[in-house]
ModelCIF file with pLDDT and N, C-alpha, C, O atoms, coordinates in Angstrom:
data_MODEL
#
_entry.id   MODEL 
#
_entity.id                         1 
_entity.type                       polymer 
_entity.pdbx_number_of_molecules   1 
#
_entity_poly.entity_id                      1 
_entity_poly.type                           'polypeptide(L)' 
_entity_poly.nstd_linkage                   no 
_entity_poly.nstd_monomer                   no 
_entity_poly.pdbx_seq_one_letter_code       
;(UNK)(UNK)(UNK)(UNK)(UNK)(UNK)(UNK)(UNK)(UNK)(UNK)(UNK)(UNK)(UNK)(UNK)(UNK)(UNK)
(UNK)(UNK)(UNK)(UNK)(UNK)(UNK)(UNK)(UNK)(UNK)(UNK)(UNK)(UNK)(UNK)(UNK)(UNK)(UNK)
(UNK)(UNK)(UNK)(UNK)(UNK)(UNK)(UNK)(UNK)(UNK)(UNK)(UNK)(UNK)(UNK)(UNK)
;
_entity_poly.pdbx_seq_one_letter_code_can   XXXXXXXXXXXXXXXXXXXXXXXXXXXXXXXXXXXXXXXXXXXXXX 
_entity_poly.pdbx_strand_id                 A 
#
loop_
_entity_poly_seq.entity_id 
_entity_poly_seq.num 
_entity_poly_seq.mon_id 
_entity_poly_seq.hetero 
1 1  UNK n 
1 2  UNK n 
1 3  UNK n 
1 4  UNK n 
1 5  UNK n 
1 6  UNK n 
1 7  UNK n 
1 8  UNK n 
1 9  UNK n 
1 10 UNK n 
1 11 UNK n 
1 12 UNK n 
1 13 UNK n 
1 14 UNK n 
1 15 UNK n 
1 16 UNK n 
1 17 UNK n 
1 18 UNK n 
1 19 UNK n 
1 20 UNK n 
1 21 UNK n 
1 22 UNK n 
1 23 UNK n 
1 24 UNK n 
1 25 UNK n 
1 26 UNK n 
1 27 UNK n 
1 28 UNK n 
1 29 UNK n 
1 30 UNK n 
1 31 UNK n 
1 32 UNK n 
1 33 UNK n 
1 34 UNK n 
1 35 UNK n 
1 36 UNK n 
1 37 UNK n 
1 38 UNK n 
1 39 UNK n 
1 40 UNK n 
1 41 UNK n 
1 42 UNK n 
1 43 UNK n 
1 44 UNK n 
1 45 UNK n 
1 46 UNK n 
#
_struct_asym.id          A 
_struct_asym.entity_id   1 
#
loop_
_ma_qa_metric.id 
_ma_qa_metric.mode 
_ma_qa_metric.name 
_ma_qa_metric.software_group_id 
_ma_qa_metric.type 
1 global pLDDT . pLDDT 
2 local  pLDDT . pLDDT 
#
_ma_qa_metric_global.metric_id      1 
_ma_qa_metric_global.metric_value   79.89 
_ma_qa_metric_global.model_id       1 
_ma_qa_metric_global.ordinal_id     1 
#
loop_
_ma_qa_metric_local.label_asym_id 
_ma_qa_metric_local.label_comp_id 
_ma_qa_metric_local.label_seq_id 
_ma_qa_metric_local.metric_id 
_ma_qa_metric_local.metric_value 
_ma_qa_metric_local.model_id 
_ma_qa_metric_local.ordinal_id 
A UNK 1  2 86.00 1 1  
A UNK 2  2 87.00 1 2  
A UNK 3  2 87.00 1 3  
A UNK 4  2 87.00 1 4  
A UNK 5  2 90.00 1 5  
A UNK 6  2 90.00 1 6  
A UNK 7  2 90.00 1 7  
A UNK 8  2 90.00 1 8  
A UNK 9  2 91.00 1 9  
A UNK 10 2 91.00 1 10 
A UNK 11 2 91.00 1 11 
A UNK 12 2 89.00 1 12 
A UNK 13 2 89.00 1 13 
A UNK 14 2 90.00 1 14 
A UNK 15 2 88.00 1 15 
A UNK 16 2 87.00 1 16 
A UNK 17 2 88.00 1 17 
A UNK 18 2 86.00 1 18 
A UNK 19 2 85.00 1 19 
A UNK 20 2 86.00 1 20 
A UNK 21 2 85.00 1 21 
A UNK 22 2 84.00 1 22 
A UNK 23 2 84.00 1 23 
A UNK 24 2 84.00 1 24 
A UNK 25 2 82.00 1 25 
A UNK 26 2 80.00 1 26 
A UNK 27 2 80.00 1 27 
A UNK 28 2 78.00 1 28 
A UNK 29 2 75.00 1 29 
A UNK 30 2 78.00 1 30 
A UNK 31 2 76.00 1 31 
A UNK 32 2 70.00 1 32 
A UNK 33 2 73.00 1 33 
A UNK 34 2 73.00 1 34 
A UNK 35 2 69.00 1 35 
A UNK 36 2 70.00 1 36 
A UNK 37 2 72.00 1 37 
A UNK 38 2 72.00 1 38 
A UNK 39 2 68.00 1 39 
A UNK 40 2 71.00 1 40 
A UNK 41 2 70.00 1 41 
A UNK 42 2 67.00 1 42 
A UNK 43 2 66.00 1 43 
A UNK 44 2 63.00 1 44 
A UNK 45 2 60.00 1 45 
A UNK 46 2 57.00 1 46 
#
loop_
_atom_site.group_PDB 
_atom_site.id 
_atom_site.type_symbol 
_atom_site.label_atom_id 
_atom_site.label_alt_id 
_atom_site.label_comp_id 
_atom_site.label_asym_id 
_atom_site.label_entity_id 
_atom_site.label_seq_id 
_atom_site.pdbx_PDB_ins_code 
_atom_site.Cartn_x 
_atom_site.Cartn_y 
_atom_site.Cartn_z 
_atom_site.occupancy 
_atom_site.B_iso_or_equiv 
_atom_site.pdbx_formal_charge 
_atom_site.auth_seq_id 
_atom_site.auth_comp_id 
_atom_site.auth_asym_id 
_atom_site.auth_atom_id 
_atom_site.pdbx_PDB_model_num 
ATOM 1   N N  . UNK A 1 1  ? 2.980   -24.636 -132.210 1.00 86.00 ? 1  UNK A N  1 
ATOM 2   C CA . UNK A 1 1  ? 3.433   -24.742 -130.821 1.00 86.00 ? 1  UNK A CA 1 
ATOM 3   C C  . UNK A 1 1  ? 4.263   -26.000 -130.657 1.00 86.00 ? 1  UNK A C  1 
ATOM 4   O O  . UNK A 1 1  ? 3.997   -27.047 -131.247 1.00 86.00 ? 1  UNK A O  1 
ATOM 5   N N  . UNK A 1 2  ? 5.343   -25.835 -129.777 1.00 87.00 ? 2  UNK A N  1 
ATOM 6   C CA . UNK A 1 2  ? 6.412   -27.343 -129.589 1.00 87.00 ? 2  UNK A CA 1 
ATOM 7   C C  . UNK A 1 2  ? 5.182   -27.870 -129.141 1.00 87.00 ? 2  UNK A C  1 
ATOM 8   O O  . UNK A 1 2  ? 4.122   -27.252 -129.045 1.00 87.00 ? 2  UNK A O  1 
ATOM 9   N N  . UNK A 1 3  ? 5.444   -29.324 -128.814 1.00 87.00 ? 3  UNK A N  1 
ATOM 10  C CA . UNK A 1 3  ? 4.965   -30.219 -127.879 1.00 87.00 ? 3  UNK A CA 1 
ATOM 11  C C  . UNK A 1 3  ? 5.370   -30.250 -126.718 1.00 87.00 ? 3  UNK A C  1 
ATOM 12  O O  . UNK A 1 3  ? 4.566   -30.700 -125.901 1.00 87.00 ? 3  UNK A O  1 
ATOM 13  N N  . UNK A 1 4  ? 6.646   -29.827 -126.234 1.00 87.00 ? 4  UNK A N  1 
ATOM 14  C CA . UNK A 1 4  ? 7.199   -29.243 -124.533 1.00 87.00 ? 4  UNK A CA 1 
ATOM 15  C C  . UNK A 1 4  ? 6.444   -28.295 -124.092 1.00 87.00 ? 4  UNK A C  1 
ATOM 16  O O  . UNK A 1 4  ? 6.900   -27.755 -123.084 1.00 87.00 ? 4  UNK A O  1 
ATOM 17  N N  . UNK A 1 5  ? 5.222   -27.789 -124.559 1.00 90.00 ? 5  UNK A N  1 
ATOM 18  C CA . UNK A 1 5  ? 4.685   -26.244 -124.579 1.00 90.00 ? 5  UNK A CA 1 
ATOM 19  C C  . UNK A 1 5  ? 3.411   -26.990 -124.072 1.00 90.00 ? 5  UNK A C  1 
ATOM 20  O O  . UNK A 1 5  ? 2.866   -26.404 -123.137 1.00 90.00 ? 5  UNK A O  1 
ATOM 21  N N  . UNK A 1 6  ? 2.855   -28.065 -124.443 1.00 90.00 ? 6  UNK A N  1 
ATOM 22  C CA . UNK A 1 6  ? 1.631   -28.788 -124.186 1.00 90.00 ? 6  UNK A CA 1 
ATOM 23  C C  . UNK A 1 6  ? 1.431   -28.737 -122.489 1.00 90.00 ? 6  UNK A C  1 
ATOM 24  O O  . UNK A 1 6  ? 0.485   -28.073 -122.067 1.00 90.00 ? 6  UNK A O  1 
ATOM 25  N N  . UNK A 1 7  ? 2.107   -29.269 -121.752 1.00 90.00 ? 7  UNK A N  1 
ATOM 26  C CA . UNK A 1 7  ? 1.724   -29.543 -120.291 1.00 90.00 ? 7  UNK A CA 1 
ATOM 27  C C  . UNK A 1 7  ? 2.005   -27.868 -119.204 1.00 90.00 ? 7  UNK A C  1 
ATOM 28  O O  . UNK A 1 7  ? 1.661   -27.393 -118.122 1.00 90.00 ? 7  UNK A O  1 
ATOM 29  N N  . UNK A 1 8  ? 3.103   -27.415 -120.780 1.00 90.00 ? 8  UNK A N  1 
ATOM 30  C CA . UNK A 1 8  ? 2.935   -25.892 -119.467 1.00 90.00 ? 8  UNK A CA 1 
ATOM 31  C C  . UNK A 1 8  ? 2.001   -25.063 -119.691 1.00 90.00 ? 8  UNK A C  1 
ATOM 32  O O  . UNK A 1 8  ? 1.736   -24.308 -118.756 1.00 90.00 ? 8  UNK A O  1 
ATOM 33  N N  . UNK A 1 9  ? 1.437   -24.961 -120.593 1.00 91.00 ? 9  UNK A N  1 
ATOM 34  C CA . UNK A 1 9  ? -0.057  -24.294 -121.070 1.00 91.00 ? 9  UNK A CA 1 
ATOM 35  C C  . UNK A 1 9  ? -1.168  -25.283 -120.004 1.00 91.00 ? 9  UNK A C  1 
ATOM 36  O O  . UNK A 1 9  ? -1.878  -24.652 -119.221 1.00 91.00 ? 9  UNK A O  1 
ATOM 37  N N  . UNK A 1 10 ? -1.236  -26.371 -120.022 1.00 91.00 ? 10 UNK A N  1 
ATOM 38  C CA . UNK A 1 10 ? -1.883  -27.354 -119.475 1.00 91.00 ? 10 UNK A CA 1 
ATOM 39  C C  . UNK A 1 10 ? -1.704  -26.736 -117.765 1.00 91.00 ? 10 UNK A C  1 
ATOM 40  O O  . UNK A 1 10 ? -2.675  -26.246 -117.188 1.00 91.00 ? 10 UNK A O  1 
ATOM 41  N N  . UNK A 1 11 ? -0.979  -26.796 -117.412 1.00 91.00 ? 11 UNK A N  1 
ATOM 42  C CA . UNK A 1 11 ? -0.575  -27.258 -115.546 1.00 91.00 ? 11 UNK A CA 1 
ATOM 43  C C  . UNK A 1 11 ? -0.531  -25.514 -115.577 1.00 91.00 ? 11 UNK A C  1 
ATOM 44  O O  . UNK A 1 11 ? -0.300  -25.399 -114.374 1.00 91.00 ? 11 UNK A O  1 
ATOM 45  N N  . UNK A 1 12 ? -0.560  -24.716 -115.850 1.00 89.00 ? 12 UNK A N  1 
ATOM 46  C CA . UNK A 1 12 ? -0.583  -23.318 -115.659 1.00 89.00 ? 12 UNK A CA 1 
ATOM 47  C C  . UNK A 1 12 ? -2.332  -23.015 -115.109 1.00 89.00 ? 12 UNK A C  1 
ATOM 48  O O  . UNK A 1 12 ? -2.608  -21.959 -114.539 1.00 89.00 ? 12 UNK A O  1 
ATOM 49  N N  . UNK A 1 13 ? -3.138  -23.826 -115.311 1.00 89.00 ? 13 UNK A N  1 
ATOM 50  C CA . UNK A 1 13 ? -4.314  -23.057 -115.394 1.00 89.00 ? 13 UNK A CA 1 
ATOM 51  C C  . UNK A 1 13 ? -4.565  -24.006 -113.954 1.00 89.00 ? 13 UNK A C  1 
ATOM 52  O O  . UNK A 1 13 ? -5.601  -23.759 -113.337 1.00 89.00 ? 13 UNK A O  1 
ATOM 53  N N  . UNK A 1 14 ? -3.949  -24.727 -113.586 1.00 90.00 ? 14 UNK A N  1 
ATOM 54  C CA . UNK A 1 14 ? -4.540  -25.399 -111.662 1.00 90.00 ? 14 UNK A CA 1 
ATOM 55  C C  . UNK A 1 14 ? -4.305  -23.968 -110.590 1.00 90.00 ? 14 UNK A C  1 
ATOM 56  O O  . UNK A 1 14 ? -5.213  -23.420 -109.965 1.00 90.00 ? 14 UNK A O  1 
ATOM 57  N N  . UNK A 1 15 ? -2.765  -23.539 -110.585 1.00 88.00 ? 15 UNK A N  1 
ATOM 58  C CA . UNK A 1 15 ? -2.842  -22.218 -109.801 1.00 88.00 ? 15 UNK A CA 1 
ATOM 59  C C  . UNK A 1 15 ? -4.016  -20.906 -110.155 1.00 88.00 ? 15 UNK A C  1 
ATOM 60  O O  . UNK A 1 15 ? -4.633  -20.330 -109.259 1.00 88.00 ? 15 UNK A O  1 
ATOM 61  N N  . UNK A 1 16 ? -4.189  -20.545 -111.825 1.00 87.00 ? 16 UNK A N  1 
ATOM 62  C CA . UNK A 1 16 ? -5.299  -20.146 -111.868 1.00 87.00 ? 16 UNK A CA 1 
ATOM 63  C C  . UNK A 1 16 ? -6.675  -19.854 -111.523 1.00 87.00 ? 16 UNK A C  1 
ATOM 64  O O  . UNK A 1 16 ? -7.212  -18.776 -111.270 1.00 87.00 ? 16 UNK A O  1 
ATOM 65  N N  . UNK A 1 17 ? -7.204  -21.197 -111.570 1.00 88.00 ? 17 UNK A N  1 
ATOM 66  C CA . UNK A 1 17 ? -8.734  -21.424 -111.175 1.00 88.00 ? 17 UNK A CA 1 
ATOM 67  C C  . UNK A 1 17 ? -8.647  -21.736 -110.017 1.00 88.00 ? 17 UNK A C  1 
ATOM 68  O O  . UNK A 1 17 ? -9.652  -21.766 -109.306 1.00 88.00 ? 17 UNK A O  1 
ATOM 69  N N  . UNK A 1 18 ? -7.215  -22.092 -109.477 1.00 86.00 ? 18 UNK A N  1 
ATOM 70  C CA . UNK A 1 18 ? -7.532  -22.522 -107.585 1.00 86.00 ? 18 UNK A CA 1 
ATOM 71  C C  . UNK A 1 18 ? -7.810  -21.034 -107.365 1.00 86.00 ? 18 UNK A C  1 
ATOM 72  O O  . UNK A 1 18 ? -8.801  -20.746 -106.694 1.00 86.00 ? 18 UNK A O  1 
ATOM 73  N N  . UNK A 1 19 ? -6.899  -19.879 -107.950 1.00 85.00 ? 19 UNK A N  1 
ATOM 74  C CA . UNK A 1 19 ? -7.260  -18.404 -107.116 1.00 85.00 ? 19 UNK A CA 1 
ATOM 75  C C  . UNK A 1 19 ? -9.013  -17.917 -107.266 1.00 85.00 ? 19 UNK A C  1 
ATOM 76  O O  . UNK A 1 19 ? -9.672  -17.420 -106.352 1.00 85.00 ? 19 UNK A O  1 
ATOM 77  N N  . UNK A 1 20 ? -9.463  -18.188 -108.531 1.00 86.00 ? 20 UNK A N  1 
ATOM 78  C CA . UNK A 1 20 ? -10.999 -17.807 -108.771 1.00 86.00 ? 20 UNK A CA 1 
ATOM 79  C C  . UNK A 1 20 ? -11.941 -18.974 -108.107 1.00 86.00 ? 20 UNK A C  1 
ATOM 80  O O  . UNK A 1 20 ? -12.981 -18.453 -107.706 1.00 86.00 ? 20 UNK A O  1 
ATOM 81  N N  . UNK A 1 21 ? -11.915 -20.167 -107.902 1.00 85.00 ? 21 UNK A N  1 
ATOM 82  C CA . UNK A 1 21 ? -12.905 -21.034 -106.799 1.00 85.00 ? 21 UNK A CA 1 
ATOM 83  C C  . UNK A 1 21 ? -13.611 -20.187 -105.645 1.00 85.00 ? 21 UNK A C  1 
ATOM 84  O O  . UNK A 1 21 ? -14.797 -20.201 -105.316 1.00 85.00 ? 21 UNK A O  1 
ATOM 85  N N  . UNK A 1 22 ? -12.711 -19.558 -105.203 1.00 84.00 ? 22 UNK A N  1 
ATOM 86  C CA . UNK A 1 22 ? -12.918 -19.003 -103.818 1.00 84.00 ? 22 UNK A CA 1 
ATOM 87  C C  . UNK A 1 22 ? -13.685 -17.794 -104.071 1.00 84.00 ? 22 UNK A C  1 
ATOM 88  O O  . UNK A 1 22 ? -14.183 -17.340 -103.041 1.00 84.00 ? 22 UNK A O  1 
ATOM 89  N N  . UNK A 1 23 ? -13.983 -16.992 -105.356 1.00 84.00 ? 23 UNK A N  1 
ATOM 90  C CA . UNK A 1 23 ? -14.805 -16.291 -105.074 1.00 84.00 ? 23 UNK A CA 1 
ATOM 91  C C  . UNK A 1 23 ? -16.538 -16.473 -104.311 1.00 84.00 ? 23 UNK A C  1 
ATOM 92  O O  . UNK A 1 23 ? -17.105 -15.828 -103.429 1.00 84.00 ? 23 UNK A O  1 
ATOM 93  N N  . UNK A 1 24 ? -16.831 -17.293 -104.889 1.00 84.00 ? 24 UNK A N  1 
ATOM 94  C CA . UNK A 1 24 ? -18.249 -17.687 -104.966 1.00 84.00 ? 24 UNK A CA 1 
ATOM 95  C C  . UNK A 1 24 ? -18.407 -17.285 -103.385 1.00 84.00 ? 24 UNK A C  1 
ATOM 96  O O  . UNK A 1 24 ? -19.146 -16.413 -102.926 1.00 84.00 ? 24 UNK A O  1 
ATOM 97  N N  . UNK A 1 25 ? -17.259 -18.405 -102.468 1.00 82.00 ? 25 UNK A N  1 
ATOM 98  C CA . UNK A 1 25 ? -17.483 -18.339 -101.160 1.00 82.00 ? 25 UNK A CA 1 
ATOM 99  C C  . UNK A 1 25 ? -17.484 -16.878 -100.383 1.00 82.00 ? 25 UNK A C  1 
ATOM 100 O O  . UNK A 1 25 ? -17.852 -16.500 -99.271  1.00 82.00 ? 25 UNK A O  1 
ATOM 101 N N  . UNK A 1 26 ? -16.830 -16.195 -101.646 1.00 80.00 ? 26 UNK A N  1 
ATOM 102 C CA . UNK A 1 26 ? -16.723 -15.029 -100.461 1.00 80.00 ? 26 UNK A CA 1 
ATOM 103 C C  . UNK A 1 26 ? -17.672 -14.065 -100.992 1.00 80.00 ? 26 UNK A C  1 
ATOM 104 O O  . UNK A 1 26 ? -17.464 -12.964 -100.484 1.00 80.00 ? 26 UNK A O  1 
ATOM 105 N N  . UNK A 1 27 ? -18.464 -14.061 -101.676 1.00 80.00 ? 27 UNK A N  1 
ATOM 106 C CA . UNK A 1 27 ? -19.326 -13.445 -102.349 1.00 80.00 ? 27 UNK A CA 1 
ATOM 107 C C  . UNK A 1 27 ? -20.918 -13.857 -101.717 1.00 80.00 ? 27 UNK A C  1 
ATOM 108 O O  . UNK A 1 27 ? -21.954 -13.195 -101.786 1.00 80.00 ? 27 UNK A O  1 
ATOM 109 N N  . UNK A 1 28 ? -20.733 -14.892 -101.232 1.00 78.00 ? 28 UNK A N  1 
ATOM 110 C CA . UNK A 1 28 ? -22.058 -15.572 -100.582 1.00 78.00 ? 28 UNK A CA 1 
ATOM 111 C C  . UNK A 1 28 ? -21.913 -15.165 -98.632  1.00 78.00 ? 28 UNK A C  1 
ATOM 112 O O  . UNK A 1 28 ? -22.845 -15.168 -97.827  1.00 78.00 ? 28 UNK A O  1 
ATOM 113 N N  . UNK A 1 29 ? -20.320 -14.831 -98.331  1.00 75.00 ? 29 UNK A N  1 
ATOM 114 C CA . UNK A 1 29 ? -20.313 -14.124 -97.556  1.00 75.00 ? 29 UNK A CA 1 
ATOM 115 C C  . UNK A 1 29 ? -20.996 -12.735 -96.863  1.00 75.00 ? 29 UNK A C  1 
ATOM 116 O O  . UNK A 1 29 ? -21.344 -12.386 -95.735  1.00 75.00 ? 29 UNK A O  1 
ATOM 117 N N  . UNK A 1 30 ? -20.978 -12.266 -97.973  1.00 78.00 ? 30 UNK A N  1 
ATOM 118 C CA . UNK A 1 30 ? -20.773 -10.664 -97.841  1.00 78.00 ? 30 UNK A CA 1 
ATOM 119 C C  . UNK A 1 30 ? -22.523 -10.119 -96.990  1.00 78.00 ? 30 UNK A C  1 
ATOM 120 O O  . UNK A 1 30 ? -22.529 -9.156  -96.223  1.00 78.00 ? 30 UNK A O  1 
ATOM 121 N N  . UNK A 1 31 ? -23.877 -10.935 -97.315  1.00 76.00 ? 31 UNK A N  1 
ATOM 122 C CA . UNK A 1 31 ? -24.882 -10.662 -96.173  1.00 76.00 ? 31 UNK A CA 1 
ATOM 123 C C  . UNK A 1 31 ? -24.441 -10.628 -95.022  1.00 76.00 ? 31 UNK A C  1 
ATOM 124 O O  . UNK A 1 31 ? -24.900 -9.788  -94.248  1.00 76.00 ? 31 UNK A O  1 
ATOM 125 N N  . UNK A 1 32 ? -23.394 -11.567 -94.580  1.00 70.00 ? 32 UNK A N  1 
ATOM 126 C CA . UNK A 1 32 ? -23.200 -11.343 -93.085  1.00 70.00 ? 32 UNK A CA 1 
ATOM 127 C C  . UNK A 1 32 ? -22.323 -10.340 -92.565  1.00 70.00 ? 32 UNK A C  1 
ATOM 128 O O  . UNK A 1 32 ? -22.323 -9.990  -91.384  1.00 70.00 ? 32 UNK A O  1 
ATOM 129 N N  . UNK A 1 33 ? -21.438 -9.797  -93.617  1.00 73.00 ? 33 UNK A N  1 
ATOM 130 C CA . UNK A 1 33 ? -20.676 -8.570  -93.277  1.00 73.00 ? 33 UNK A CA 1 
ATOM 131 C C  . UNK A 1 33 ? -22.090 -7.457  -92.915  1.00 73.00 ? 33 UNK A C  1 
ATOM 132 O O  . UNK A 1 33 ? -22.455 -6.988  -91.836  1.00 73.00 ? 33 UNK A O  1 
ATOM 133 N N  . UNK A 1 34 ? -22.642 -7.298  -94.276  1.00 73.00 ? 34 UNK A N  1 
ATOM 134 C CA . UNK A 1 34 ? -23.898 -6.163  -94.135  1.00 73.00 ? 34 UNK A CA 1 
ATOM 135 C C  . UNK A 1 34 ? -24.598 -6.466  -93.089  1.00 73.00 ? 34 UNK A C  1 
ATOM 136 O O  . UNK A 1 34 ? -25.071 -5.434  -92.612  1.00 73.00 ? 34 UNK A O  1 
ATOM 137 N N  . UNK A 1 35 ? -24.907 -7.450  -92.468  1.00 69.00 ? 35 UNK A N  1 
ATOM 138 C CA . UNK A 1 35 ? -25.765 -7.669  -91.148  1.00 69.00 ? 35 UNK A CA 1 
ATOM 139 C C  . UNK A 1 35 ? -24.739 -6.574  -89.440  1.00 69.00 ? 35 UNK A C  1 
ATOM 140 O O  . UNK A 1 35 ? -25.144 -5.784  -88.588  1.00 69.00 ? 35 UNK A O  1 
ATOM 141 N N  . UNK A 1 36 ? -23.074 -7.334  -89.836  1.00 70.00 ? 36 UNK A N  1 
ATOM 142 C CA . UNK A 1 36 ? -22.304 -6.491  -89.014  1.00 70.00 ? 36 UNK A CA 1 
ATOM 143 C C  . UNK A 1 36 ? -22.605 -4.895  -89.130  1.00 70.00 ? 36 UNK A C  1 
ATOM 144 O O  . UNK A 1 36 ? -22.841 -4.060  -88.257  1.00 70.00 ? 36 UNK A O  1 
ATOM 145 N N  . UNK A 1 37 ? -22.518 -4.807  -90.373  1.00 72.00 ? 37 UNK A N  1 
ATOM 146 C CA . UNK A 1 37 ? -22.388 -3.391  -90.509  1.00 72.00 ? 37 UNK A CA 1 
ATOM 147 C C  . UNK A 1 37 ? -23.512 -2.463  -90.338  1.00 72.00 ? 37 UNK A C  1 
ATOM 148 O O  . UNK A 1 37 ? -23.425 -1.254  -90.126  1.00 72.00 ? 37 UNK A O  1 
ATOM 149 N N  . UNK A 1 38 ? -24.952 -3.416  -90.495  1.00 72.00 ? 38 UNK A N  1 
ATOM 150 C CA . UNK A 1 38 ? -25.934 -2.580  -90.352  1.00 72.00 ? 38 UNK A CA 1 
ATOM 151 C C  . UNK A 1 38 ? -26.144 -2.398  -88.870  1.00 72.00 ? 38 UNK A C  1 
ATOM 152 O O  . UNK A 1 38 ? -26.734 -1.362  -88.565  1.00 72.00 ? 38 UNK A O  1 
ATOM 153 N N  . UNK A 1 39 ? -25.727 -3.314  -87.744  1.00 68.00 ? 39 UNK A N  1 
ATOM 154 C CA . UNK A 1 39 ? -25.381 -3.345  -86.443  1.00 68.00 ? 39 UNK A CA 1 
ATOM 155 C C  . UNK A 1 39 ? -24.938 -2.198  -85.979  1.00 68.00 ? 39 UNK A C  1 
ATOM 156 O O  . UNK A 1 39 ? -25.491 -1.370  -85.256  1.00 68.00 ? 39 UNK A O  1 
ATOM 157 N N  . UNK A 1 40 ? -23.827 -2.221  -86.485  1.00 71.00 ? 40 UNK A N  1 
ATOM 158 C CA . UNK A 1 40 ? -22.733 -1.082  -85.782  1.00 71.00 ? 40 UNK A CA 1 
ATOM 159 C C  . UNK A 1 40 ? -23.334 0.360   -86.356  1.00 71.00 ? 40 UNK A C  1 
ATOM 160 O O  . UNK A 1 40 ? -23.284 1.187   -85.446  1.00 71.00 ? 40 UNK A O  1 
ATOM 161 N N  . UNK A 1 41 ? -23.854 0.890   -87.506  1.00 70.00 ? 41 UNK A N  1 
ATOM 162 C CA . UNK A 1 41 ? -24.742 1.873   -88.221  1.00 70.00 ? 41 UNK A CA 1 
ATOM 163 C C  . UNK A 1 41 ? -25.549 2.238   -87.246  1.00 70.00 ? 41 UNK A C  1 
ATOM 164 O O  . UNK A 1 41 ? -25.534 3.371   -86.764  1.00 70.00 ? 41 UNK A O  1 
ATOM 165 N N  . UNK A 1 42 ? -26.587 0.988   -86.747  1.00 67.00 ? 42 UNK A N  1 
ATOM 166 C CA . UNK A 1 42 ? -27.552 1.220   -86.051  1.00 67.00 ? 42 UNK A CA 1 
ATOM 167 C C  . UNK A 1 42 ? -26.907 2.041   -84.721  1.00 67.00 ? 42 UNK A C  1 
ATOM 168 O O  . UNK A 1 42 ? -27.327 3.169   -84.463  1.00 67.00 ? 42 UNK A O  1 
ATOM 169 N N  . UNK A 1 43 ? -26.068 1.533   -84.056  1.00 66.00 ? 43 UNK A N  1 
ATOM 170 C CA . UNK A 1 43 ? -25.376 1.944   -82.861  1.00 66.00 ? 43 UNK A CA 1 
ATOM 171 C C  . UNK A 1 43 ? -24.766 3.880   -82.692  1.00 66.00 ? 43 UNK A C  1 
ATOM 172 O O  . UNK A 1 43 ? -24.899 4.621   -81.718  1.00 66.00 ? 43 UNK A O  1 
ATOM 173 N N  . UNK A 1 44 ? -24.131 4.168   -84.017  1.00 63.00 ? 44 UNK A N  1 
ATOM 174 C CA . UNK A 1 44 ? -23.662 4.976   -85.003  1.00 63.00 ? 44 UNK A CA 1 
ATOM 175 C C  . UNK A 1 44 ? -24.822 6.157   -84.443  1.00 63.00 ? 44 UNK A C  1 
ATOM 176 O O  . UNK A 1 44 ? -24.764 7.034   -83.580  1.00 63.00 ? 44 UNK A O  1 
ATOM 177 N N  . UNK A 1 45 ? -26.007 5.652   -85.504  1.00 60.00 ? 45 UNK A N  1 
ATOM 178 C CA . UNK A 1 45 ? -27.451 6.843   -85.476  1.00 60.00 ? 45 UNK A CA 1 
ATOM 179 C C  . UNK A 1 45 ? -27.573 7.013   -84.101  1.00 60.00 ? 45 UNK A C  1 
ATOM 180 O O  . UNK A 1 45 ? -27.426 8.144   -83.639  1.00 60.00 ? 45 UNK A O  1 
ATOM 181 N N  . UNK A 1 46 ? -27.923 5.672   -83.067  1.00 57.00 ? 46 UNK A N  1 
ATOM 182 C CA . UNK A 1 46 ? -28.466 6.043   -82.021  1.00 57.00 ? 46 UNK A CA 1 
ATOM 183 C C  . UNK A 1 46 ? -27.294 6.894   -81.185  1.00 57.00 ? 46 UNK A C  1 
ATOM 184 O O  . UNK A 1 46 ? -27.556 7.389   -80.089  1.00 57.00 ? 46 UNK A O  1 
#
């Protein structure tokens, strides 16, 4: 590999892992969607 190849292999992976961080948060979300949804379900049956 050149050595000009070093920092773009390098600085490529910040946009990367900034897009995957954010899962966690939205994954720890998702009870409160199911709380909405079991709401509106409930409303639904009755």
């Amino acid at each position: 590999m050149a050595r000009t190849m070093i920092a773009a292999f390098v600085l490529v992976l910040f946009p990367l892992t900034e897009a995957l961080l954010p899962l966690s948060d939205s994954a720890g979300s998702i009870p409160g969607y199911r709380d909405s949804v079991k709401r509106l379900e409930s409303l639904d049956t009755e």
